[in-house]
Protein backbone atom coordinates (compact mmCIF):
# COMPACT_ATOMS: atom_id res chain seq x y z
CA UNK A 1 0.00 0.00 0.00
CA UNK A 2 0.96 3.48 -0.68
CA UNK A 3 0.16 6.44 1.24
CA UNK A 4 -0.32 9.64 -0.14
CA UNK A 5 -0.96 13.06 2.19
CA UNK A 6 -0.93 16.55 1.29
CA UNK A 7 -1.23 18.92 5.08
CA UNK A 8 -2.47 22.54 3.88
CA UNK A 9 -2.26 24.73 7.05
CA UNK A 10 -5.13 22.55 9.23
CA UNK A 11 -6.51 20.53 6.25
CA UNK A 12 -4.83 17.16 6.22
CA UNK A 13 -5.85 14.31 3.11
CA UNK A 14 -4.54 10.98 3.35
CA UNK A 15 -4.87 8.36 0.34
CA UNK A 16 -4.06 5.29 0.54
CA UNK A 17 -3.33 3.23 -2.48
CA UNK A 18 -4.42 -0.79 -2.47
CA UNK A 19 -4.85 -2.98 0.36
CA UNK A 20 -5.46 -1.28 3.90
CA UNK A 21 -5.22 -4.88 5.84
CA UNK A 22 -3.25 -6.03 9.32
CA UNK A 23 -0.09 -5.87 7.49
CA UNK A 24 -0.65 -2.26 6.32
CA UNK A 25 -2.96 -0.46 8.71
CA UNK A 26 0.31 0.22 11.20
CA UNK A 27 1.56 2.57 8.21
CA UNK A 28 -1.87 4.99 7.90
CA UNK A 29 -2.37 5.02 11.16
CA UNK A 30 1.21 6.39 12.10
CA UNK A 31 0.65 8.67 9.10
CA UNK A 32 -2.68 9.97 10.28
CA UNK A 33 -1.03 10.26 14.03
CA UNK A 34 2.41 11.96 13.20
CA UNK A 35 0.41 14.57 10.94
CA UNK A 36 -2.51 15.17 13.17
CA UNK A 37 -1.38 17.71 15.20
CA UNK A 38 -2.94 21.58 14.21
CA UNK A 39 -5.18 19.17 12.04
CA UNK A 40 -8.84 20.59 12.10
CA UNK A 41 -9.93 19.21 8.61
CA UNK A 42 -9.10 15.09 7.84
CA UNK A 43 -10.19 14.40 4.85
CA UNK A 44 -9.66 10.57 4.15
CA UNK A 45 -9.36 10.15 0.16
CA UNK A 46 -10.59 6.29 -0.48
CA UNK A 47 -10.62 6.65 -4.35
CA UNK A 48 -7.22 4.20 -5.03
CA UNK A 49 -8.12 1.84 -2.06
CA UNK A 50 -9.03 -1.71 -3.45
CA UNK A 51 -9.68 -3.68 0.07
CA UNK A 52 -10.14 -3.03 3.97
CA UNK A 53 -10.31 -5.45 6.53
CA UNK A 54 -11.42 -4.77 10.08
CA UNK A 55 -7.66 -3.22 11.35
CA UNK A 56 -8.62 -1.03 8.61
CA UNK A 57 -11.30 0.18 9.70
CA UNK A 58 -9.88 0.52 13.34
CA UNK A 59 -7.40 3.05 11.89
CA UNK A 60 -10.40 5.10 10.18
CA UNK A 61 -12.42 4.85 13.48
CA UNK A 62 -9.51 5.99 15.86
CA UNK A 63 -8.64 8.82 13.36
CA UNK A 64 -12.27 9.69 13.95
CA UNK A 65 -12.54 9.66 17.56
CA UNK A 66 -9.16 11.82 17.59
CA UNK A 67 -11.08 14.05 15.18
CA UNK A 68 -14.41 14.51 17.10
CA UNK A 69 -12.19 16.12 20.02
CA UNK A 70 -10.26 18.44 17.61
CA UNK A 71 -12.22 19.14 14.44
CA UNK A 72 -14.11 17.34 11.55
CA UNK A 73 -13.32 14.17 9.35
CA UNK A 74 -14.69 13.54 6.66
CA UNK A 75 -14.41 9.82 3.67
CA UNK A 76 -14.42 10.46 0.33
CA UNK A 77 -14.67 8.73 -3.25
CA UNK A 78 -14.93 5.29 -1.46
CA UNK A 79 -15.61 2.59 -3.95
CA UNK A 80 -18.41 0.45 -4.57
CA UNK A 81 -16.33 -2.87 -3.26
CA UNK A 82 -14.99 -1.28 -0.23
């Protein structure tokens, strides 16, 4: 999986690229967590991300729990199979 983020003074987006699985949930979530800080915006771009298991979607829910405290998060362009 490949991760692609783009911070713009509080907006952060993360894309991921391919699987988001056990083996590669570690890698977003350290992305989302080393780039949250003076986040108020997360936007998570889902447009390039084939597959997502339940660690996953443990990444997208802690991202939004960290999110509720501090600002807004918002999914976007997820595809049909995911």
């Amino acid at each position: 999986m490949q991760i692609n983020y783009n911070k713009e003074a509080e907006k952060l987006t993360v894309a991921p690229n391919g699987r988001l699985d056990t083996t590669t949930a570690p890698a977003l979530d350290k992305t989302i967590n080393n780039d949250i800080e003076g986040t108020k915006s997360l936007v998570l771009n889902l447009k390039s991300l084939e597959y997502i298991s339940s660690a996953g979607l443990r990444v997208l829910l802690g991202a939004q729990k960290k999110m509720q405290k501090i600002g807004s998060m918002k999914v976007i362009n997820v595809c049909e199979e995911v």
